[in-house]
Structure formats: C-alpha cells, structure tokens
Protein backbone atom coordinates (compact mmCIF):
# COMPACT_ATOMS: atom_id res chain seq x y z
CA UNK A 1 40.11 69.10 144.21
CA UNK A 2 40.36 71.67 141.35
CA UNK A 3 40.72 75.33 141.64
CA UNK A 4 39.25 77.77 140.22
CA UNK A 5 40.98 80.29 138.19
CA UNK A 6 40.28 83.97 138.65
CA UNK A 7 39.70 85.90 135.99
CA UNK A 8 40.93 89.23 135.68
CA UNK A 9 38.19 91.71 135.24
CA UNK A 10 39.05 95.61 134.45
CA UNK A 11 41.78 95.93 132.82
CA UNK A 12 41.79 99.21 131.92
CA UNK A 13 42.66 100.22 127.86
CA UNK A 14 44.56 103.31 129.42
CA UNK A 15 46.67 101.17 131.56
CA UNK A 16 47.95 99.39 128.87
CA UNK A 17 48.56 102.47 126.83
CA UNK A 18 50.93 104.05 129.58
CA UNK A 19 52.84 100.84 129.53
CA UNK A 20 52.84 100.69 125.44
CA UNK A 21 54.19 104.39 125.61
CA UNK A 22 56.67 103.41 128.25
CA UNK A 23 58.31 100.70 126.79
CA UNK A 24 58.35 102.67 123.37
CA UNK A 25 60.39 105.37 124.95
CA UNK A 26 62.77 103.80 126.95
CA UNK A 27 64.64 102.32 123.71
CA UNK A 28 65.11 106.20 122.54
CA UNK A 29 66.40 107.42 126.00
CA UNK A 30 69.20 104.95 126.14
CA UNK A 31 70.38 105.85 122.68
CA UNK A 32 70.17 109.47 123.80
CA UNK A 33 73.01 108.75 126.48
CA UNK A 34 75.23 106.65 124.10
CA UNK A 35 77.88 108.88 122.67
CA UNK A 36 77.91 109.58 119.14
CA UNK A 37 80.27 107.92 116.61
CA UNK A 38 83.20 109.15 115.43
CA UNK A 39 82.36 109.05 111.94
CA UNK A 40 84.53 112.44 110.31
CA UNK A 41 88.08 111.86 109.36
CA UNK A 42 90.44 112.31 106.65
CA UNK A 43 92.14 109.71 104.62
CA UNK A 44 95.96 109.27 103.44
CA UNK A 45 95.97 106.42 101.00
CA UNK A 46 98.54 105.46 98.73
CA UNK A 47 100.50 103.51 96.37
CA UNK A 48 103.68 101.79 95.92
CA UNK A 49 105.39 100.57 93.15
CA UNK A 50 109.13 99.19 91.64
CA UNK A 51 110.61 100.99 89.77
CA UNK A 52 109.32 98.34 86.44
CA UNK A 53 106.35 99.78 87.53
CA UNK A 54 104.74 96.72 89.09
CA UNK A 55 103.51 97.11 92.22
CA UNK A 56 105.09 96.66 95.45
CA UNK A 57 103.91 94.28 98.53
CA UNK A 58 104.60 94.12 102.03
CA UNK A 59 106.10 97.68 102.10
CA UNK A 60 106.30 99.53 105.37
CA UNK A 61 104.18 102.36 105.47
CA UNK A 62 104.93 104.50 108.56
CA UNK A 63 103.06 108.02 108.67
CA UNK A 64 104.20 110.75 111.43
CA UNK A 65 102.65 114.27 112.19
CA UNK A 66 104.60 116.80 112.04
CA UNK A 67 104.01 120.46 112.91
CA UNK A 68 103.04 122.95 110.60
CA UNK A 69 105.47 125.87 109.60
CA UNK A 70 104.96 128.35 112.10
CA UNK A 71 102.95 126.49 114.63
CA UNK A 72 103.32 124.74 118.11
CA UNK A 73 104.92 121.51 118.56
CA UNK A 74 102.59 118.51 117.59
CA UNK A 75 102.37 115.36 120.18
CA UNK A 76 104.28 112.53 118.19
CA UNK A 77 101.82 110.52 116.21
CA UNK A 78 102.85 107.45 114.88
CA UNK A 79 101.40 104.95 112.33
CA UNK A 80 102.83 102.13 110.69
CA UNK A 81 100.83 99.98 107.58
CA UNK A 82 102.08 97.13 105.21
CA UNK A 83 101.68 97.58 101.40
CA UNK A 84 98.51 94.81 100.01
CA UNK A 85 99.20 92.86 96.95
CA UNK A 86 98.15 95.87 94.52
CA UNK A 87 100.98 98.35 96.94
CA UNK A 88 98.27 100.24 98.43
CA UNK A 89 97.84 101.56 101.88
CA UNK A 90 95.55 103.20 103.97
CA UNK A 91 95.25 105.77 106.79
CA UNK A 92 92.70 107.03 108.50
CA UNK A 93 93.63 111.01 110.58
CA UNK A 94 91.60 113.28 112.42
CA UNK A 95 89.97 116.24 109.83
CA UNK A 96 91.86 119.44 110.19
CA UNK A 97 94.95 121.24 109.38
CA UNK A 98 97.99 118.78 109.74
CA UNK A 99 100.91 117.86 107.85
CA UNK A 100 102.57 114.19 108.02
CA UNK A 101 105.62 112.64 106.85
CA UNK A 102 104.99 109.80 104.88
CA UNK A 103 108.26 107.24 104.96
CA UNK A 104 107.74 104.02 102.49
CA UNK A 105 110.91 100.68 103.18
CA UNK A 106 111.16 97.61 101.54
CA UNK A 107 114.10 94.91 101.80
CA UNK A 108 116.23 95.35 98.82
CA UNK A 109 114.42 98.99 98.03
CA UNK A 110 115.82 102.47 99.15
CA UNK A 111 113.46 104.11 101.52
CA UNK A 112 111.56 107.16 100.20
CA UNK A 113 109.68 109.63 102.18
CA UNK A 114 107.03 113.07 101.21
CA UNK A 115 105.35 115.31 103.26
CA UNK A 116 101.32 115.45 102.77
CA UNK A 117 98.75 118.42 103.98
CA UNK A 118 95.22 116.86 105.53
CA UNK A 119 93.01 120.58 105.53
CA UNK A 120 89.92 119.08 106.52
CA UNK A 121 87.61 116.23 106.54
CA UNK A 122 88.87 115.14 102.56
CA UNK A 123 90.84 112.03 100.66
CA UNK A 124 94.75 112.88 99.93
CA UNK A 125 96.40 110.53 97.39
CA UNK A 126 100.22 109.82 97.37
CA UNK A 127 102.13 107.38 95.16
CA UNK A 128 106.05 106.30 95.89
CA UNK A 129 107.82 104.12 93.33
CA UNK A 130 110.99 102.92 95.43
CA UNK A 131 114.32 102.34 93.24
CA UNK A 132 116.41 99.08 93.90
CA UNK A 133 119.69 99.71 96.52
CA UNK A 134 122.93 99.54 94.85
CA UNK A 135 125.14 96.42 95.35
C-alpha cells in the first residue's frame, strides 16, 4: 500500500521572513552579553646582556609594583620571566600610573635591579647588562 504524501500548501513569504530575521538576530544578542576583551595594557620589555656585550639567556626576570612616592600602599604584584636566546623579556601591566622594580639574576652574574614608571596605556624599554661575580 503506498501513501500519499501531503503537500504543504501556504506557506506564507512573511512567515519565513520573521524566522530569517530571528535567526539573524539572535547571533548579535549573544555577543551583546559576552564581556568585552581586555585588550588595553602597557608593556615592560627588555634586554639583557654580558658584560662582552652578547646577550644573555635564561635570565630571571622578576618585576614587582611598588607604590608611588606619596601614595597608598600597592597590593604585592609579582611577575617572574626567563631571558629568550636574544636576552629579551616581556611584560604585559595594567595602563595607568605605576612604578615597578625590575630585578634581572643569572648563575655566575651579579643581580641588577631599576625602577620603571608605566603612565598609561604605552611601551617602556629597559636594558640591564649584568657584570660577572667575583671569585
């Protein structure tokens, strides 16, 4: 026995333009309730070198923020990095007034450390060039 298949008669053109406009909109209401990214910082990037002048690997980078003369106590911020193969190092702070202590160690190197100001949302550059310990 076969059956017959119905066909659908009616469909309406503004039935399926409700449910075109739907589906278009729901996309741009869920990325309305995502939060935004946090895409404004400040960067603290360096370099380290021997004292030859080469530069330095595998150098511990550790960067602290420190309060500002004058102002309230800062929460203790800590970050630690390793020196690449070309000595550099990276850090990425919140934009804004903030000073950090920068300390750069190596084995066989004495340890060095400078203070950088972050003012806003900008790129600060710091080199170190760490002298050999004395036997």
């Amino acid at each position: 026995m076969k059956k017959k298949r119905k066909k659908r008669i009616g469909t309406s053109l503004i039935g399926t333009s409700v449910l075109l406009l739907l589906a278009a909109f729901v996309p741009v209401a869920a990325a309305a309730k995502k939060k935004p990214a946090l895409d404004t910082y400040a960067v603290i990037s360096g370099s380290v070198f021997q004292e030859s002048g080469y530069a330095l690997a595998d150098a511990a980078v550790t960067l602290v923020a420190e309060p500002a003369s004058g102002g309230a106590a800062v929460k203790e911020q800590k970050m630690e990095a390793v020196s690449d193969a070309r000595g550099e190092f990276i850090f990425r702070v919140p934009p804004g007034p903030m000073n950090y202590a920068i300390v750069v160690a190596a084995k066989g190197y004495q340890s060095l450390r400078k203070s950088v100001a972050v003012e806003g949302q900008e790129r600060v550059e710091v080199t170190f060039q760490l002298e050999r310990e004395s036997k």
